[in-house]
Protein backbone atom coordinates (compact mmCIF):
# COMPACT_ATOMS: atom_id res chain seq x y z
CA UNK A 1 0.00 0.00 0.00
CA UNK A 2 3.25 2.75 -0.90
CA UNK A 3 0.98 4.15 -3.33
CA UNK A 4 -1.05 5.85 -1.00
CA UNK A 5 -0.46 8.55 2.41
CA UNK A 6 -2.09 7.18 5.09
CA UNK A 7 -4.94 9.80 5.52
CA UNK A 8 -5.76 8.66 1.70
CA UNK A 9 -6.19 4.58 2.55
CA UNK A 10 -7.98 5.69 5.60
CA UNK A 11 -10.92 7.47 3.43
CA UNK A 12 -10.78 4.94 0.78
CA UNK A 13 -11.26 2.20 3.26
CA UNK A 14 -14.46 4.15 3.94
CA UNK A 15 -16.07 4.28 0.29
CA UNK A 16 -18.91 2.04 -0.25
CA UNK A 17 -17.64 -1.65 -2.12
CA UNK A 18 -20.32 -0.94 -4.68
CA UNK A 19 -18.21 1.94 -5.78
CA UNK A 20 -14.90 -0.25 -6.25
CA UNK A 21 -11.38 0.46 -5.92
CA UNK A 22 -9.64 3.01 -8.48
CA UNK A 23 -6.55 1.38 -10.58
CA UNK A 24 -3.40 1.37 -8.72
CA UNK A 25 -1.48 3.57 -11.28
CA UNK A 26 -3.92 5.82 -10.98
CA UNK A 27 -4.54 6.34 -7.64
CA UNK A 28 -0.57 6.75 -7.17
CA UNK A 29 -0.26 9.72 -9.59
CA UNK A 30 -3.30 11.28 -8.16
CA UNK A 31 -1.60 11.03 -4.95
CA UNK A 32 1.76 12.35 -5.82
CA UNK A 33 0.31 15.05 -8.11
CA UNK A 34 -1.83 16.18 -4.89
CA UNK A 35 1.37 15.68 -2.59
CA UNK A 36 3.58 17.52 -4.67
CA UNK A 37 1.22 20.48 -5.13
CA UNK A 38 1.38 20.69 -1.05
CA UNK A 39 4.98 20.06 -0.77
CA UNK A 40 5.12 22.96 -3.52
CA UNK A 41 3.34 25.45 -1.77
CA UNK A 42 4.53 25.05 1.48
CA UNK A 43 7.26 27.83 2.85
CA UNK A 44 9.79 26.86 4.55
CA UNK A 45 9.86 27.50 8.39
CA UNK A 46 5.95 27.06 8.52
CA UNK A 47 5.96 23.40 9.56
CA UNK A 48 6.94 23.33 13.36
CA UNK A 49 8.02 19.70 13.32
CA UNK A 50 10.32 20.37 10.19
CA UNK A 51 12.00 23.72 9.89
CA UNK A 52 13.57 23.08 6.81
CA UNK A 53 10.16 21.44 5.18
CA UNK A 54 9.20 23.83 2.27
CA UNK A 55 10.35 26.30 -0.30
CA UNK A 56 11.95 29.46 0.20
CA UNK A 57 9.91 32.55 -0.80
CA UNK A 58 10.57 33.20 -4.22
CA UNK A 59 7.95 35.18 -5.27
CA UNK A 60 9.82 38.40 -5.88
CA UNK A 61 11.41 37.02 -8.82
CA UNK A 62 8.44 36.03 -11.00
CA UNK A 63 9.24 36.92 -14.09
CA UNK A 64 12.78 38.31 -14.05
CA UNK A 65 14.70 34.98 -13.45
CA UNK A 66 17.90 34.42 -15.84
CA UNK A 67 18.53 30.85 -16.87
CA UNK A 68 20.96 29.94 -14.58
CA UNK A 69 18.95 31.63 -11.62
CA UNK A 70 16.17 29.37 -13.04
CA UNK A 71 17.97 26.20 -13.12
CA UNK A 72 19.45 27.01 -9.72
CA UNK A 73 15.59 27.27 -8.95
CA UNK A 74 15.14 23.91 -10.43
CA UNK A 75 17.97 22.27 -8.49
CA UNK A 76 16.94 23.08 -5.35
CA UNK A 77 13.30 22.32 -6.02
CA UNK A 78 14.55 18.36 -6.99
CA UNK A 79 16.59 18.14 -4.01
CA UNK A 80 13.64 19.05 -2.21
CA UNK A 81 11.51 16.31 -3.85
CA UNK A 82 13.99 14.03 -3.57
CA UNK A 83 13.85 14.45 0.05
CA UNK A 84 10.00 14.30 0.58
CA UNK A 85 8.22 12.38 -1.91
CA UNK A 86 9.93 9.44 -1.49
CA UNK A 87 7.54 7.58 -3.88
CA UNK A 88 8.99 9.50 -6.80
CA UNK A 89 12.19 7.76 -8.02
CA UNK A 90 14.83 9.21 -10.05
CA UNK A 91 13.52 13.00 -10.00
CA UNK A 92 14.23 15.86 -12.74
CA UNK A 93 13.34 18.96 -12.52
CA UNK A 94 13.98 21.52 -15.70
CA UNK A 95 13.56 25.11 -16.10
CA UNK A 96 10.89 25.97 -18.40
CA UNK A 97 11.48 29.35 -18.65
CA UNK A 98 9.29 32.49 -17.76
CA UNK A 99 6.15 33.15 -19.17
CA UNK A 100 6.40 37.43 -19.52
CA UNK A 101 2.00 37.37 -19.87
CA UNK A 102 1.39 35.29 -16.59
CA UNK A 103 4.91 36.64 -14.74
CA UNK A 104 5.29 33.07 -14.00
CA UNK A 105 7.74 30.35 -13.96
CA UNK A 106 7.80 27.20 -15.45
CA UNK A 107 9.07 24.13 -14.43
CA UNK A 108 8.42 20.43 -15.87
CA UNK A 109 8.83 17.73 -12.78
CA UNK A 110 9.39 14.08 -14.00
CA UNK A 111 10.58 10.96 -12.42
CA UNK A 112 9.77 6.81 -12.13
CA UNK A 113 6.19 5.32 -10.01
CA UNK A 114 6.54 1.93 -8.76
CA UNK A 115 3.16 0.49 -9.57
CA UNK A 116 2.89 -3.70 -9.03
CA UNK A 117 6.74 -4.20 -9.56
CA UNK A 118 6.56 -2.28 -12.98
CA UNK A 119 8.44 1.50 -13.64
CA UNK A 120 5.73 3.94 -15.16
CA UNK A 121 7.06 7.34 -15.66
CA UNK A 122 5.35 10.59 -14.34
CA UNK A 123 5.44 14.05 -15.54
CA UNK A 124 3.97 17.23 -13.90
CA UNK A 125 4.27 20.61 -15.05
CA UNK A 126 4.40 23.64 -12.77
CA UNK A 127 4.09 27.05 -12.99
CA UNK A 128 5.28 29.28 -9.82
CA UNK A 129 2.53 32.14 -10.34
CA UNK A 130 3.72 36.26 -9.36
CA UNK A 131 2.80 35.55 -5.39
CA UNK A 132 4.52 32.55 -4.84
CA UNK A 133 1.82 29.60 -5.05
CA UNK A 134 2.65 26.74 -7.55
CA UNK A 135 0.05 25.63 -9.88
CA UNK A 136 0.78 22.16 -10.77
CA UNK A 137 -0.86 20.04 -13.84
CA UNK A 138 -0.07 16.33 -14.81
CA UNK A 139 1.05 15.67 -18.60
């Protein structure tokens, strides 16, 4: 049951049988889509039990970030994953550039699910909006 956070099996567990049980694969990228989006949008120092849980505040460089600030950017955001969704294996994270309408960032997330012994890849794309919040979408 990896595929899953615990609060997630505990509701499922609750769903009528009539209703069945959603596929494995995906029920795992529906749960590391939504966990990723959190993990995204948290700032770090705002979790008491985990100082260093989150993302810095980088809001005041939406849409003014060089490449290598960006990639920078994109480094720290996969050590980050790497740390905290440990149910995403091998994890890239590119620079997609700015997007001058939106004064957003983009960033394209991918990485390996374990689903029933089998690899399946994942792919996200992310876009850090002008206040800070990430607005994630799987591809």
């Amino acid at each position: 049951m990896r595929e899953k956070r615990l609060f997630e099996r505990l509701t499922e567990s609750e769903l009528p049988a009539a209703w069945g049980r959603p596929d494995p694969e995906h029920g795992l990228r529906r749960s590391v889509t939504a966990h990723l989006g959190r993990l995204l949008n948290t700032r770090r120092g705002t979790v008491a039990t985990d100082p260093e849980m989150g993302v810095p505040d980088w809001s005041h460089l939406a849409g003014s970030v060089s490449a290598p600030e960006g990639e920078a950017l994109a480094a720290a955001i996969r050590a980050y994953l790497e740390r905290y969704e440990p149910r995403l294996v091998g994890v890239s994270v590119e620079f997609g550039g700015a997007d001058p309408d939106l004064l957003g960032l983009m960033f394209r997330i991918t990485g390996t699910l374990e689903v029933d012994g089998r690899s399946v890849p994942f792919r996200m794309r992310t876009q850090m909006q002008p206040h800070g919040a990430f607005h994630d979408q799987t591809v």
